[in-house]
C-alpha atoms as a PDB file:
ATOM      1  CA  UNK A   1      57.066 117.909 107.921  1.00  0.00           C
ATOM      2  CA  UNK A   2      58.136 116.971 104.443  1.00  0.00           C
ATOM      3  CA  UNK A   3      60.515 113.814 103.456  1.00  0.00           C
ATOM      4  CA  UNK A   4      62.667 116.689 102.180  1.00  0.00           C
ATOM      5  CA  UNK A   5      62.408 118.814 105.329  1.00  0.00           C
ATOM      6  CA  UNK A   6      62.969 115.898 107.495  1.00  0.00           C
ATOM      7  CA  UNK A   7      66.203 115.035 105.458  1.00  0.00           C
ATOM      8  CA  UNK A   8      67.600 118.498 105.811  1.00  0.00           C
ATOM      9  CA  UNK A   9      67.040 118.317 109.597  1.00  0.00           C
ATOM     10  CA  UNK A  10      68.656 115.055 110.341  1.00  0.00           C
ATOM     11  CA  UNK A  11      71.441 116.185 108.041  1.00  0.00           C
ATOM     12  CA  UNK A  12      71.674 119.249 110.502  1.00  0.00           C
ATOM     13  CA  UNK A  13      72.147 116.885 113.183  1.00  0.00           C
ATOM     14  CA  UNK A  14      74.408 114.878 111.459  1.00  0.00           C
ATOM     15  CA  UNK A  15      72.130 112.467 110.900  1.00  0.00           C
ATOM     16  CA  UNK A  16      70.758 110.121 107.951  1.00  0.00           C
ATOM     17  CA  UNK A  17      68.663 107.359 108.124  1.00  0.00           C
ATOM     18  CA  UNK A  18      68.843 104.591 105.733  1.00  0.00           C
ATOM     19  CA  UNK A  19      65.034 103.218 104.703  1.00  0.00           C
ATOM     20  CA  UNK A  20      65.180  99.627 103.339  1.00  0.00           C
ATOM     21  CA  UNK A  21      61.405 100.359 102.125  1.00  0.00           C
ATOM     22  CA  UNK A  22      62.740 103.883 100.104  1.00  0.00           C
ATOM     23  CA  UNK A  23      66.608 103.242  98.971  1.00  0.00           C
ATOM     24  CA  UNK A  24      68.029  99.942  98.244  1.00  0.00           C
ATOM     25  CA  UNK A  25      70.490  98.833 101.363  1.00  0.00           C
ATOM     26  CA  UNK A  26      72.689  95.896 101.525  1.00  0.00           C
ATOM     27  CA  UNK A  27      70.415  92.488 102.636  1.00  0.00           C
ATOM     28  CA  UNK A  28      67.746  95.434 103.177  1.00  0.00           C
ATOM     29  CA  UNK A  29      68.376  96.818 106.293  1.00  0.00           C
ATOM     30  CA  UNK A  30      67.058 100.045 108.062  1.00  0.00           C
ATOM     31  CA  UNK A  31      69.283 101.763 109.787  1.00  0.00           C
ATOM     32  CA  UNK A  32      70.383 105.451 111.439  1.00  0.00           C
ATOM     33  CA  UNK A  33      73.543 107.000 110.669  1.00  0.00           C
ATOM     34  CA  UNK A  34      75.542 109.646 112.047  1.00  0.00           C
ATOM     35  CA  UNK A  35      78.525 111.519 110.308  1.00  0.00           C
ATOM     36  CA  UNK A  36      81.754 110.157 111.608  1.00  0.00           C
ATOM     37  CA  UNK A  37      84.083 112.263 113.602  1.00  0.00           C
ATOM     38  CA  UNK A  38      86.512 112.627 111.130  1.00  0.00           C
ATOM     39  CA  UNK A  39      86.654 116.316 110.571  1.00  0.00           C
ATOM     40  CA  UNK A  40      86.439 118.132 106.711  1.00  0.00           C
ATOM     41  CA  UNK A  41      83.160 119.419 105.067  1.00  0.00           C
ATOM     42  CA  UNK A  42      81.693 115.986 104.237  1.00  0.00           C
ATOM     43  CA  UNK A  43      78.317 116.655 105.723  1.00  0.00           C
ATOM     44  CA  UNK A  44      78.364 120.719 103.948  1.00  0.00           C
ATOM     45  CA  UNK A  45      79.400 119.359 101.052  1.00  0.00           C
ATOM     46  CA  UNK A  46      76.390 116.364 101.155  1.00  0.00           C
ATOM     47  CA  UNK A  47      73.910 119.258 102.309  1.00  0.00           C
ATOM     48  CA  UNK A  48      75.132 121.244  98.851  1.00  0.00           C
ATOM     49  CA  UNK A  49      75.215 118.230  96.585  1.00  0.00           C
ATOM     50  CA  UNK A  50      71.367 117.193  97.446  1.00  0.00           C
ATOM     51  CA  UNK A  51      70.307 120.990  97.415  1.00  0.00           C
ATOM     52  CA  UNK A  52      71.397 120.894  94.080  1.00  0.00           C
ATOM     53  CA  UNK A  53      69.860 117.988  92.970  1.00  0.00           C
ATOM     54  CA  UNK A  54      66.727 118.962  94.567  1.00  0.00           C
ATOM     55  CA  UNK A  55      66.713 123.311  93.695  1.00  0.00           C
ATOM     56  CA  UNK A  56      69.020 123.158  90.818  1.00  0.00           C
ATOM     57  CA  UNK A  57      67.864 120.395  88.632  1.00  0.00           C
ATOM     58  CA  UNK A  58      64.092 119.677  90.045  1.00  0.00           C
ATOM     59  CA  UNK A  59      65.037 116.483  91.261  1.00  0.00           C
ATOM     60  CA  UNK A  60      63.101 114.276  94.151  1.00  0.00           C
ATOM     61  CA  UNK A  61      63.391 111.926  96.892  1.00  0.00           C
ATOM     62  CA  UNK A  62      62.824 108.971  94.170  1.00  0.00           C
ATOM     63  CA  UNK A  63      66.408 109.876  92.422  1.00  0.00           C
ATOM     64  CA  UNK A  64      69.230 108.424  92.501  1.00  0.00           C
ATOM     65  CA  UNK A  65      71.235 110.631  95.043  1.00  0.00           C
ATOM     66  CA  UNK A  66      74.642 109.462  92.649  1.00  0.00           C
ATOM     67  CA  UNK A  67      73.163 109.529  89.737  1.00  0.00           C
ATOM     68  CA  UNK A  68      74.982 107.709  86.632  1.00  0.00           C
ATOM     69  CA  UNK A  69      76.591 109.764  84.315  1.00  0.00           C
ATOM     70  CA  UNK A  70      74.864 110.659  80.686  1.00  0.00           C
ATOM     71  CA  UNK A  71      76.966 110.068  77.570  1.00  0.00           C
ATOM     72  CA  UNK A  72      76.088 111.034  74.331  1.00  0.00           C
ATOM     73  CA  UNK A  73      77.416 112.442  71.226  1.00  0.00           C
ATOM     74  CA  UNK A  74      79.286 115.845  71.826  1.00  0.00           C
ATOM     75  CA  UNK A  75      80.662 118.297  69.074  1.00  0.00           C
ATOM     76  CA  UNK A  76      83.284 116.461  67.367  1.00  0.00           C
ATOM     77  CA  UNK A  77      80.984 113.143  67.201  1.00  0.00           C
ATOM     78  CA  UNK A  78      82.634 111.460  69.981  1.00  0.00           C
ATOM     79  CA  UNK A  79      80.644 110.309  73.166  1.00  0.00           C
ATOM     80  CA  UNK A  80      81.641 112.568  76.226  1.00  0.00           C
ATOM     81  CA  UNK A  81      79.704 113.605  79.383  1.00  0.00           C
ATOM     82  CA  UNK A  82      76.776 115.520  78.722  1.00  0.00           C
ATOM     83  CA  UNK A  83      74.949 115.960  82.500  1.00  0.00           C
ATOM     84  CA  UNK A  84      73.529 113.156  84.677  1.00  0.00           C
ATOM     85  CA  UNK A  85      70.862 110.896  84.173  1.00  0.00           C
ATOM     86  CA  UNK A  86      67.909 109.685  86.889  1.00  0.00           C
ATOM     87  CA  UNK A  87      69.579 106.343  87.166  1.00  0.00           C
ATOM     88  CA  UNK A  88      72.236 104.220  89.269  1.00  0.00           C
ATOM     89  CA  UNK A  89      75.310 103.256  88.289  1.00  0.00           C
ATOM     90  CA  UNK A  90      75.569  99.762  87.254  1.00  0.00           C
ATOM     91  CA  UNK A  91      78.757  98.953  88.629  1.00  0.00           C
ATOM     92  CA  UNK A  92      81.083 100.618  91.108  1.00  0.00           C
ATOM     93  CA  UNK A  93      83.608 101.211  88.691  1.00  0.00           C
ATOM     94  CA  UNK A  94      82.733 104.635  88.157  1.00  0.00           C
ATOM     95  CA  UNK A  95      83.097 104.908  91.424  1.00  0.00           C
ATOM     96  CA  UNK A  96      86.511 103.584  91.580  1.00  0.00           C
ATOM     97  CA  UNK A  97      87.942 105.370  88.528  1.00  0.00           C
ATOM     98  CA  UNK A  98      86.999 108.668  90.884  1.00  0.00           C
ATOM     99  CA  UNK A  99      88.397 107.563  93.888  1.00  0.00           C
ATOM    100  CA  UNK A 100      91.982 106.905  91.503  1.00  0.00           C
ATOM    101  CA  UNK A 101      91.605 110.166  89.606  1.00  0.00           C
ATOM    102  CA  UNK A 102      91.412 112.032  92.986  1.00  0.00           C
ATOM    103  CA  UNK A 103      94.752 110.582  94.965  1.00  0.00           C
ATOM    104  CA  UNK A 104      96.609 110.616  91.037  1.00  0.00           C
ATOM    105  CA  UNK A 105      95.846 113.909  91.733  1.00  0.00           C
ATOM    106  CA  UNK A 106      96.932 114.370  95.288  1.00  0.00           C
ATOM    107  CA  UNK A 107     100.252 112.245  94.825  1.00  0.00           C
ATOM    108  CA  UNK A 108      99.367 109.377  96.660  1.00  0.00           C
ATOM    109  CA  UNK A 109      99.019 105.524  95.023  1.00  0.00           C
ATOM    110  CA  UNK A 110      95.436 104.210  95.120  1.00  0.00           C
ATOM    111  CA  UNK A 111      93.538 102.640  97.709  1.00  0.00           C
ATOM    112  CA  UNK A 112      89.872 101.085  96.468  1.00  0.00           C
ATOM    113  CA  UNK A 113      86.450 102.830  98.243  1.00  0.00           C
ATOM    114  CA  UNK A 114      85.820  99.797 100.737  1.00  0.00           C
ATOM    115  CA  UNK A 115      89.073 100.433 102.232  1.00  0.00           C
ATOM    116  CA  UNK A 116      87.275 104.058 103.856  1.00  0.00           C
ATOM    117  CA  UNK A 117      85.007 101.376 106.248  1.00  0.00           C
ATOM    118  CA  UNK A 118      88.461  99.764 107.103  1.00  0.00           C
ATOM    119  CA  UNK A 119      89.914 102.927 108.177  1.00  0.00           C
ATOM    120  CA  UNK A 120      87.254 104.130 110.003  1.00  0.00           C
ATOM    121  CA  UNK A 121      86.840 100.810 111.337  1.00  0.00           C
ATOM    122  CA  UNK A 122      90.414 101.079 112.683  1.00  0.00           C
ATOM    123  CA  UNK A 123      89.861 104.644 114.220  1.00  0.00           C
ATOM    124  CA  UNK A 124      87.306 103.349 116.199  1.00  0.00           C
ATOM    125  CA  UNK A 125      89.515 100.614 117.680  1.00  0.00           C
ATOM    126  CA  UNK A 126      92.346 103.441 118.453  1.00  0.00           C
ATOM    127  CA  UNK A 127      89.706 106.016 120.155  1.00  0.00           C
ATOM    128  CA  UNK A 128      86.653 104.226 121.180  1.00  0.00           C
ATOM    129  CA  UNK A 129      86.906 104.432 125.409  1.00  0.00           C
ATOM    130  CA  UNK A 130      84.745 101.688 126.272  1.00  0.00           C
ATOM    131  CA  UNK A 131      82.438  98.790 124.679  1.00  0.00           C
ATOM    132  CA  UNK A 132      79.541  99.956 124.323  1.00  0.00           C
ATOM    133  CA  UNK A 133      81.700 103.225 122.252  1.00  0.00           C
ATOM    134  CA  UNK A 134      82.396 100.547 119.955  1.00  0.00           C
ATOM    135  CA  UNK A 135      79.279  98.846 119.943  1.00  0.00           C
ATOM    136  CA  UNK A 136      78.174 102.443 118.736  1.00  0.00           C
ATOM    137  CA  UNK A 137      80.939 102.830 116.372  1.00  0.00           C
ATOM    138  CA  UNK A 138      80.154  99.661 114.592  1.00  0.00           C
ATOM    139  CA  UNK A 139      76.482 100.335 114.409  1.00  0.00           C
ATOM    140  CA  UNK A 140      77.102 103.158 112.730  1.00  0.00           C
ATOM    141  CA  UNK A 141      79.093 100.831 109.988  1.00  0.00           C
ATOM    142  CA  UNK A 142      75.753  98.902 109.515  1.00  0.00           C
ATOM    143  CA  UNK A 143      77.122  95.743 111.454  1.00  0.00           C
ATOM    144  CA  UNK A 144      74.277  93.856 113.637  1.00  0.00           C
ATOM    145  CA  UNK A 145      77.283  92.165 115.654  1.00  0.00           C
ATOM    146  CA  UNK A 146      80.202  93.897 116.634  1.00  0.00           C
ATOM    147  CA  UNK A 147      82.399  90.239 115.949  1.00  0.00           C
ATOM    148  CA  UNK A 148      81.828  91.647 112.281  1.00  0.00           C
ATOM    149  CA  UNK A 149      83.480  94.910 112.634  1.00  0.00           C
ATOM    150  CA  UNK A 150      86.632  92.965 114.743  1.00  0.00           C
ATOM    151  CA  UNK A 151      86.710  89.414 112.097  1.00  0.00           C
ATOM    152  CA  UNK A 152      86.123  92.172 108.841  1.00  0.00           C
ATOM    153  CA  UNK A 153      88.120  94.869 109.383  1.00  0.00           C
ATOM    154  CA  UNK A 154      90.241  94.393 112.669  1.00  0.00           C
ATOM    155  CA  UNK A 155      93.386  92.587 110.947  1.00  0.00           C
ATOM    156  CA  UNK A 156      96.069  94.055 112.367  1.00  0.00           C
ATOM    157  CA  UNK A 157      98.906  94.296 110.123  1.00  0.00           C
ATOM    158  CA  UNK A 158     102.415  92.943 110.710  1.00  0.00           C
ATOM    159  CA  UNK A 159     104.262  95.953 111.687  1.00  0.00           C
ATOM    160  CA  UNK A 160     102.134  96.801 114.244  1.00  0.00           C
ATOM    161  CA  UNK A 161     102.144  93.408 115.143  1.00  0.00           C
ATOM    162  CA  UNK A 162     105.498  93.645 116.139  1.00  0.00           C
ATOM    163  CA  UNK A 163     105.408  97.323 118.103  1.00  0.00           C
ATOM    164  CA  UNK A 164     102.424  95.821 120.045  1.00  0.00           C
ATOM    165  CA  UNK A 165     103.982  92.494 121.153  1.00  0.00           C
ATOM    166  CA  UNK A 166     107.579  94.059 121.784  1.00  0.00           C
ATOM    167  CA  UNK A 167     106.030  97.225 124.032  1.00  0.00           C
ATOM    168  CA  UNK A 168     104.147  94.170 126.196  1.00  0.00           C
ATOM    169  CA  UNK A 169     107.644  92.327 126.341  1.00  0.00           C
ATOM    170  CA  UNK A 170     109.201  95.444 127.124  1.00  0.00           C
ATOM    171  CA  UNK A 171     106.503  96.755 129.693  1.00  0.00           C
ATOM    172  CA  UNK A 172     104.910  94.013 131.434  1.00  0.00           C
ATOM    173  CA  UNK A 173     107.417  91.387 131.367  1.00  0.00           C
ATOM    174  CA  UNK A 174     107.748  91.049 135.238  1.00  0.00           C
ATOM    175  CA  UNK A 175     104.587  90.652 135.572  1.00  0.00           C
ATOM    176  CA  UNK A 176     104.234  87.870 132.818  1.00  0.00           C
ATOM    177  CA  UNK A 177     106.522  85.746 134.482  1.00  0.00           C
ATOM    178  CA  UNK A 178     104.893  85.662 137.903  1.00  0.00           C
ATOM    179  CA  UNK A 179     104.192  82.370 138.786  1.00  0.00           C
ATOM    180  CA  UNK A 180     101.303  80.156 138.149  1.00  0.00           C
ATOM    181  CA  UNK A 181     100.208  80.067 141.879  1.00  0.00           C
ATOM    182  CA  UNK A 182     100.907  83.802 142.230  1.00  0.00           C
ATOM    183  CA  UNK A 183      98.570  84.649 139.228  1.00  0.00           C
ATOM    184  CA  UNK A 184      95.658  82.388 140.714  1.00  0.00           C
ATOM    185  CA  UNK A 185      96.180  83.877 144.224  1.00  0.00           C
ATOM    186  CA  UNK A 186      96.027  87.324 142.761  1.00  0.00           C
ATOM    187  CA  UNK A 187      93.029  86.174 140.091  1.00  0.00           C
ATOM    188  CA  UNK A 188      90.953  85.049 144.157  1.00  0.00           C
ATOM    189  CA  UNK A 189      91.796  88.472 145.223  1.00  0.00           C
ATOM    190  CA  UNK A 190      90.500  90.768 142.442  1.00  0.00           C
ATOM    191  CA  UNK A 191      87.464  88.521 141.646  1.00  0.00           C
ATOM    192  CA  UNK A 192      84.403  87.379 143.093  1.00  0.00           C
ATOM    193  CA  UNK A 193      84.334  83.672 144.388  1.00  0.00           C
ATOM    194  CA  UNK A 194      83.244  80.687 141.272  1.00  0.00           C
ATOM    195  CA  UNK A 195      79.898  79.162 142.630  1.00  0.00           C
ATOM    196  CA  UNK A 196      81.265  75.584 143.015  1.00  0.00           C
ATOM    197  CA  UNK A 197      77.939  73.852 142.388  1.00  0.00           C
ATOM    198  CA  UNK A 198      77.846  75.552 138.841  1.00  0.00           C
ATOM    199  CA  UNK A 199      78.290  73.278 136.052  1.00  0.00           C
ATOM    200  CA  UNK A 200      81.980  72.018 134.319  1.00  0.00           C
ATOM    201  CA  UNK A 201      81.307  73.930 131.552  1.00  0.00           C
ATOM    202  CA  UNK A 202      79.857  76.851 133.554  1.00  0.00           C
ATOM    203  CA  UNK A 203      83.317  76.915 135.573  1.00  0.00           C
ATOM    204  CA  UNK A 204      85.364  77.243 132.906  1.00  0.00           C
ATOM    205  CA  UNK A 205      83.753  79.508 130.826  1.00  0.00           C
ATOM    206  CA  UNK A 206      83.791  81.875 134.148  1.00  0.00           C
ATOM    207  CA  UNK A 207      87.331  80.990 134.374  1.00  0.00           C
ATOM    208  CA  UNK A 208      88.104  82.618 131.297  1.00  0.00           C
ATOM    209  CA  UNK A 209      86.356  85.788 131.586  1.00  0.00           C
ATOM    210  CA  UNK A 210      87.741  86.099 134.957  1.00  0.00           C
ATOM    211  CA  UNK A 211      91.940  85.536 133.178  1.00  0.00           C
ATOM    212  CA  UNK A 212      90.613  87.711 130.339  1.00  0.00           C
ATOM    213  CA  UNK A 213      89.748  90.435 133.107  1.00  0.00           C
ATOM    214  CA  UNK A 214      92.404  89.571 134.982  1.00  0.00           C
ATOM    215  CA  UNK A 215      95.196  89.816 132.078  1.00  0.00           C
ATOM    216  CA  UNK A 216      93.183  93.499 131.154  1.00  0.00           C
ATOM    217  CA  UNK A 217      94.198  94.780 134.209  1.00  0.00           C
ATOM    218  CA  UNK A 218      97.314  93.573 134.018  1.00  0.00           C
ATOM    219  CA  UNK A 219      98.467  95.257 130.773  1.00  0.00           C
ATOM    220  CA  UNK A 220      96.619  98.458 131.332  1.00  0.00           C
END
């Protein structure tokens, strides 16, 4: 199978793997990605844009796949757009003045390109089920650690601040102010006993895990 043919069938599975040794990649890493869940015609309209690349203007593999726009002299001897070229754009400014040109045109103010891997990296905190869902989620951002997609992109802002703290006020105050000795007796219940011989720091990293579990529960 082709490079081509194997392109067109990962992109069928949603799929597209990103070669440090064929494109460049940030601190040249190789990694898979899959097409978020997002909905829309993204991947159809990515399937379309390479076909045309490849069908319509005899492009290969070894172009850029956004290609920089050519300029040259049109009609009235001003420079306009005259096609594309087989080069990258310099900058991402190009890419920006598309990304303003498109919500001017939808009615809504402008937010920059990078702020697409915040909001996806925010959907994945509000439907991701489990760890190891996020773990996957953030993989699929090109992060090694997971810390990166929380430290990056996990601010949460001020508003929400506020409707998070106030519904866990609201909701779980009771159980908040239960007493210290009630918590602990509860904490020996749920939990499996500390082995006493471990070491000081051993004990209290366990300790935390097991009030981090603990406190979980509590606010589920």
């Amino acid at each position: 199978m082709s490079k081509e043919e194997c392109l067109f069938a990962g992109l069928n599975q949603g799929q597209l793997d990103q070669d440090a040794r064929e494109v460049k990649t940030k601190f040249s890493k190789s990694f898979p990605t899959w097409f978020f869940p997002v909905g829309g015609d993204a991947q159809r309209v990515l399937e379309d844009w390479i076909r045309y690349l490849r069908e319509g203007l005899g492009w290969s593999g070894a172009d850029p796949l956004f290609p920089a726009t050519r300029m040259g002299l049109g009609s009235q001897g001003l420079f306009v757009p005259l096609g594309l070229q087989r080069a990258h754009w310099r900058t991402a400014e190009p890419v920006r003045r598309i990304f303003r040109t498109a919500f001017d045109a939808a009615g809504l103010p402008y937010f920059p390109p990078h702020s697409l891997r915040k909001t996806l990296a925010r959907l994945g905190e509000e439907i991701c089920q489990s760890p190891e869902a996020f773990k996957a989620w953030s993989q699929n951002l090109g992060h090694e650690d997971v810390l990166t997609t929380f430290t990056s992109y996990g601010t949460v802002s001020p508003d929400r601040q506020a409707e998070i703290i106030r519904s866990i006020s609201s909701a779980k105050a009771p159980a908040l102010l239960a007493s210290p000795e009630e918590i602990f007796a509860r904490l020996a219940a749920m939990l499996p006993p500390v082995d006493q011989n471990a070491p000081p720091k051993k004990l209290a990293a366990g300790l935390l895990v097991y009030l981090l579990v603990f406190w979980a529960r509590r606010l589920r």
